[in-house]
Structure formats: structure tokens, C-alpha cells
Protein backbone atom coordinates (compact mmCIF):
# COMPACT_ATOMS: atom_id res chain seq x y z
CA UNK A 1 115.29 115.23 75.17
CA UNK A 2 117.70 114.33 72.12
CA UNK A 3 120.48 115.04 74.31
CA UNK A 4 119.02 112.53 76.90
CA UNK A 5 118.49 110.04 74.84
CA UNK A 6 121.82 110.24 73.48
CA UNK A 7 123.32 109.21 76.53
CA UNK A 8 121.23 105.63 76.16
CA UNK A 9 122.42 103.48 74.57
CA UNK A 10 120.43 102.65 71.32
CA UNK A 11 119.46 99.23 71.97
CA UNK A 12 118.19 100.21 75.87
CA UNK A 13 115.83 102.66 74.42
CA UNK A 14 112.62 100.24 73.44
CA UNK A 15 112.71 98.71 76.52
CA UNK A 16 113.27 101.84 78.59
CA UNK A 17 110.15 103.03 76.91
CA UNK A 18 108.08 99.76 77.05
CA UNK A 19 109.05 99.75 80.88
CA UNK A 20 107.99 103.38 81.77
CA UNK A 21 104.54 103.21 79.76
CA UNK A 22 103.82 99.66 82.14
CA UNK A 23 105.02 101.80 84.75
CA UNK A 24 102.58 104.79 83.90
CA UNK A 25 100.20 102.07 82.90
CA UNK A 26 99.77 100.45 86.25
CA UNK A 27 99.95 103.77 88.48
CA UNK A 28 96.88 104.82 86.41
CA UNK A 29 95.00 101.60 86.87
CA UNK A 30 96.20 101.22 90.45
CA UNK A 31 94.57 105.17 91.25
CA UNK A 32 91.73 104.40 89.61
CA UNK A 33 91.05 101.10 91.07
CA UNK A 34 91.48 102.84 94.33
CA UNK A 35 89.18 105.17 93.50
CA UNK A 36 92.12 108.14 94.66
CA UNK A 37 89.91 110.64 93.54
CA UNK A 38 87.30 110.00 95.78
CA UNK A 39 89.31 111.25 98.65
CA UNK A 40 90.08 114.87 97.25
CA UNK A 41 86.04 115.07 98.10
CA UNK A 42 84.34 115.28 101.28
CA UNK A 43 81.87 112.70 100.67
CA UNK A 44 81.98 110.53 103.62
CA UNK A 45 80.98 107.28 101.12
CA UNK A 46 84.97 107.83 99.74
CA UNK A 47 85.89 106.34 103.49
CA UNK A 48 84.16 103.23 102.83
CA UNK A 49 86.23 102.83 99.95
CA UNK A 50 88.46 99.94 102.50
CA UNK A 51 85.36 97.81 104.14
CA UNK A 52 86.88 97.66 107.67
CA UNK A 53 85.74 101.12 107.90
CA UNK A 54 81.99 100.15 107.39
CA UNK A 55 80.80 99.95 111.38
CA UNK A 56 82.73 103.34 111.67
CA UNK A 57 80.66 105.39 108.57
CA UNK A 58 77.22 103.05 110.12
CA UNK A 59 77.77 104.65 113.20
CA UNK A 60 78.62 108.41 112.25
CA UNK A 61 75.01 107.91 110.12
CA UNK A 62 72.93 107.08 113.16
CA UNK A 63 74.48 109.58 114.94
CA UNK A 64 73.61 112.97 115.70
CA UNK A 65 76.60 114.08 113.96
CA UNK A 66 75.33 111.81 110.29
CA UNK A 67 72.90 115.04 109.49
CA UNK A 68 75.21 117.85 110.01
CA UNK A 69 78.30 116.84 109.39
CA UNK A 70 80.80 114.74 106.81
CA UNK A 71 84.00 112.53 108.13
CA UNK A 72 86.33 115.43 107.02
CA UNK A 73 84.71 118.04 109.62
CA UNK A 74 86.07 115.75 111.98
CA UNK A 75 89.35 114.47 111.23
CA UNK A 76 90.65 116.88 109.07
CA UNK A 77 92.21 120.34 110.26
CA UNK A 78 89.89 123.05 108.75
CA UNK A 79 92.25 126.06 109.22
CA UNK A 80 93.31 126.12 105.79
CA UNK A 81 93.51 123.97 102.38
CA UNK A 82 96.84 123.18 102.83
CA UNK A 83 96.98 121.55 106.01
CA UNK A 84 93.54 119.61 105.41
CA UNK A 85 95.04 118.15 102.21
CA UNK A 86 98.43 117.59 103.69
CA UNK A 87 96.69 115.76 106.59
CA UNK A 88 94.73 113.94 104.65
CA UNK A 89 97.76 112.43 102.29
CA UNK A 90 99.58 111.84 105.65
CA UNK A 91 97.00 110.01 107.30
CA UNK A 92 95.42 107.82 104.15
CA UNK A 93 99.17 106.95 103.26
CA UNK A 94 99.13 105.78 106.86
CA UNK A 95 95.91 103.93 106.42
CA UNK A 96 96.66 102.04 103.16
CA UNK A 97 99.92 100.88 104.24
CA UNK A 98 98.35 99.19 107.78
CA UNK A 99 95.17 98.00 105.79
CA UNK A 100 97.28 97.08 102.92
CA UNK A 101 99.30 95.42 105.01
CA UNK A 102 96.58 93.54 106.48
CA UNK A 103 98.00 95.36 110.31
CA UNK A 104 94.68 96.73 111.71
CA UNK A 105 93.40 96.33 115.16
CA UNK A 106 89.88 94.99 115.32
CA UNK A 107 88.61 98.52 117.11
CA UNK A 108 89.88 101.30 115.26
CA UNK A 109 91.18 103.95 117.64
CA UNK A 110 92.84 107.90 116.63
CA UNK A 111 96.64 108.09 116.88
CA UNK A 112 97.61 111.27 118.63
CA UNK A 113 97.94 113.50 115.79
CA UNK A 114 94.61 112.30 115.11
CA UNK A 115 93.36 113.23 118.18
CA UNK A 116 94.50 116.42 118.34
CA UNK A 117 92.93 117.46 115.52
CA UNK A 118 89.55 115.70 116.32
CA UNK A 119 89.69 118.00 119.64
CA UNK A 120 90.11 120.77 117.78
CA UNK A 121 87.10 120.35 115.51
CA UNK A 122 85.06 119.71 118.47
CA UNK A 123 85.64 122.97 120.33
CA UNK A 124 85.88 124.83 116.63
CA UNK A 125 82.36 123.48 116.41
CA UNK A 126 81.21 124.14 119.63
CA UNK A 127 82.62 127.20 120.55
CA UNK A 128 79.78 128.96 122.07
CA UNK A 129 78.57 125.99 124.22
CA UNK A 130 82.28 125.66 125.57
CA UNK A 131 82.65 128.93 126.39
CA UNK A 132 79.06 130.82 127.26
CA UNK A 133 76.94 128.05 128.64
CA UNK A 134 78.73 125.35 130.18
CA UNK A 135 82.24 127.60 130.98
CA UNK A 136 84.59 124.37 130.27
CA UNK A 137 86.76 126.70 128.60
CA UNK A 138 89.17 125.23 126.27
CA UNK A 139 91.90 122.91 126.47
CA UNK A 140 94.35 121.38 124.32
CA UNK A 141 94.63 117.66 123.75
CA UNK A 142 98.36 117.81 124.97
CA UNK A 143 97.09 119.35 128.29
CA UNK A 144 94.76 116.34 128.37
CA UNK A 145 97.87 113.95 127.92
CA UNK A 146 99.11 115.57 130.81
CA UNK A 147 96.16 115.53 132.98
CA UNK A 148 95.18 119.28 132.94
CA UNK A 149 91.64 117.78 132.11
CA UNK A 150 89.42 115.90 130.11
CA UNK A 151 89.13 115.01 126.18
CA UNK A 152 85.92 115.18 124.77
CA UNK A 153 84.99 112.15 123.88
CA UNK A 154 86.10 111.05 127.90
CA UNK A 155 82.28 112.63 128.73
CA UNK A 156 80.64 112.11 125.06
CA UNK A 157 81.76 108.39 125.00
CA UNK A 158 79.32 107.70 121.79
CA UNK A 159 79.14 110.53 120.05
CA UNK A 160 79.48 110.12 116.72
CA UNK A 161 80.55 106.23 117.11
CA UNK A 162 79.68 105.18 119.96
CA UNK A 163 82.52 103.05 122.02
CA UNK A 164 81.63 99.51 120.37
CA UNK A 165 81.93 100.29 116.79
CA UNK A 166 84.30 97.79 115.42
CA UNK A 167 84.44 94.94 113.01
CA UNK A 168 83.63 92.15 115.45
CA UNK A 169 80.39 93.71 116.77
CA UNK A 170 79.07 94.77 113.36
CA UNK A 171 80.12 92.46 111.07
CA UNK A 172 77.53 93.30 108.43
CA UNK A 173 77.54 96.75 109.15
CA UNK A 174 75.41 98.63 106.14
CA UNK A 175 77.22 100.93 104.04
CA UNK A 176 77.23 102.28 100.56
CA UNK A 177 79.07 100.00 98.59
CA UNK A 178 82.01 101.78 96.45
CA UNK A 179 80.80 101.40 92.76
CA UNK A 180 82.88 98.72 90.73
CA UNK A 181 85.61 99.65 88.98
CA UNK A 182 84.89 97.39 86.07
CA UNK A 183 83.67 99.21 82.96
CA UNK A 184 80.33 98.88 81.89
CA UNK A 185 81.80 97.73 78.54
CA UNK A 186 84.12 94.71 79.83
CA UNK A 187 81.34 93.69 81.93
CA UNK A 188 79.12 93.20 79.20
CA UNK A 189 81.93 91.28 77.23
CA UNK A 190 82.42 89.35 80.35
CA UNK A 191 78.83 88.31 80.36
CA UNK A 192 78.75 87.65 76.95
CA UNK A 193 81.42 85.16 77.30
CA UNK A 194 80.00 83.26 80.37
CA UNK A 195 76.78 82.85 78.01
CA UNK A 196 78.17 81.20 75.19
């Protein structure tokens, strides 16, 4: 470190320090703000987190799918730790920079990676119906793409979110609200202030 800071010139030293503890500073406040941590969980309240995805977690609730399952069992991979969390980073860094950005579509729809995965998770799920009872076998989502056959969601149009979940026909969709990220101490300062 001595050696490092040798190379600096004396008077940039301060200020290099000043601007890497703002730096620190306002990564911290900007992950906790976003409540980052909330998405290492599977608690399907952490996707509400960005309010345009309220119709979508109302929906998945009604559903038959809102007892059984969270948003992760869907449209995550699930064949090992790595690749769920790698997916997950991938697609929420692809979320926040299009909601960020203010560049959503008013209906929500999977990209193809997306897809793929969300195919997978059905037939990982439903195995035994796909293959002993109804003898639909198994196909890829690629093969779909191609016409080899159906998706699932091409025969289960609302399951879990049925085909008119989007912000313009439920604009006051109910949904946990994420918990403030004010502290219970500045809030009480605040009020104290707005009283006097």
C-alpha cells in the first residue's frame, strides 16, 4: 500500500480518498435503496420491488401456480446454483437498465432466453403428466421456434398470468408494497421537523 501511495502524488491523496469513500458511499446507499438483497431470495414480493411488475406478481397469486410455487421456479434455471444466480444477475441487469431507462413495453413478454428456460421448468415440473398421461413427450423451445410443435403456454394461454396482465388493464393491481427504505430514526426526525 505504501508503495502505492508513493506513486501519488502527495497533494492528490485527500481527494483520491474523499472521492473513493463517496464512491463506496453511494454504491452502498444505491444497493440498499434497491433493496439488492432481496433478489438473492426467492421471495416472489423482491419482484415487486419495480411497480410495473405489480399486474404480473397479482396474477401469479390468483393463479393456480400462487400456492405452489415462487417467481424463481419459473424463470430461473434450477439445474444448479450457479446458473440460477448467473441468470438471475443477467436478466435483473437487463431489467433495471430497460426500467431504469424508462424502455418497457406496456405488456411484458419473455425474451428467448427467457423462454427457454420457462419451458424447461414447465416440463421439469410436469414430467410425469408429459410423459405417462398425456404422451406429449418433450420438446425444446428451439424446436418450437422452428415449428416442430407447440410451447406451453400456446395451449395454457393463462396459466400463471393469464394473457391480459399488463399495466394498462390493471392499473391498481394489489401487491405487497416494498418496505421504505427510510430509517425508522430519520423518519421520526422528519416528523419532528414538519411539527414544529
Amino acid at each position: 500500500m505504501k508503495k502505492l501511495l508513493n506513486l501519488i502524488p502527495g497533494w492528490f491523496v485527500v481527494p483520491l480518498f474523499i472521492i473513493g469513500g463517496i464512491a463506496v458511499g453511494l454504491t452502498g446507499y444505491i444497493i440498499y435503496v434497491s433493496r439488492a438483497h432481496t433478489y438473492l431470495s426467492d421471495d416472489p414480493a423482491a419482484c415487486v420491488n419495480c411497480h410495473i411488475m405489480a399486474p404480473y406478481y397479482q396474477s401469479w397469486m390468483h393463479s393456480s401456480h400462487g400456492k405452489e410455487t415462487t417467481c424463481n421456479d419459473c424463470h430461473v434455471p434450477q439445474d444448479n446454483v450457479f446458473n440460477k444466480y448467473a441468470f438471475k444477475a443477467m436478466d435483473g441487469l437487463y431489467h433495471s437498465a430497460v426500467f431504469t431507462l424508462r424502455g418497457e413495453p406496456d405488456v411484458i413478454r419473455p425474451r428467448d432466453a427467457s423462454s427457454q428456460v420457462i419451458m424447461d421448468n414447465c416440463i421439469r415440473c410436469h414430467t410425469q403428466l408429459n410423459t405417462e398421461f398425456v404422451n406429449t413427450g418433450m420438446i425444446d423451445y428451439t424446436q418450437t421456434t422452428e415449428g416442430e410443435g407447440k410451447k406451453c403456454w400456446d395451449c395454457h394461454r393463462d396459466v400463471p398470468h393469464t394473457v391480459v396482465s399488463n399495466i394498462s388493464s390493471a392499473p391498481n393491481a394489489i401487491a405487497p408494497m416494498p418496505e421504505s427504505p427510510v430509517p425508522a430514526w430519520l423518519k421520526k426526525m422528519m416528523n419532528n421537523k414538519k411539527s414544529k
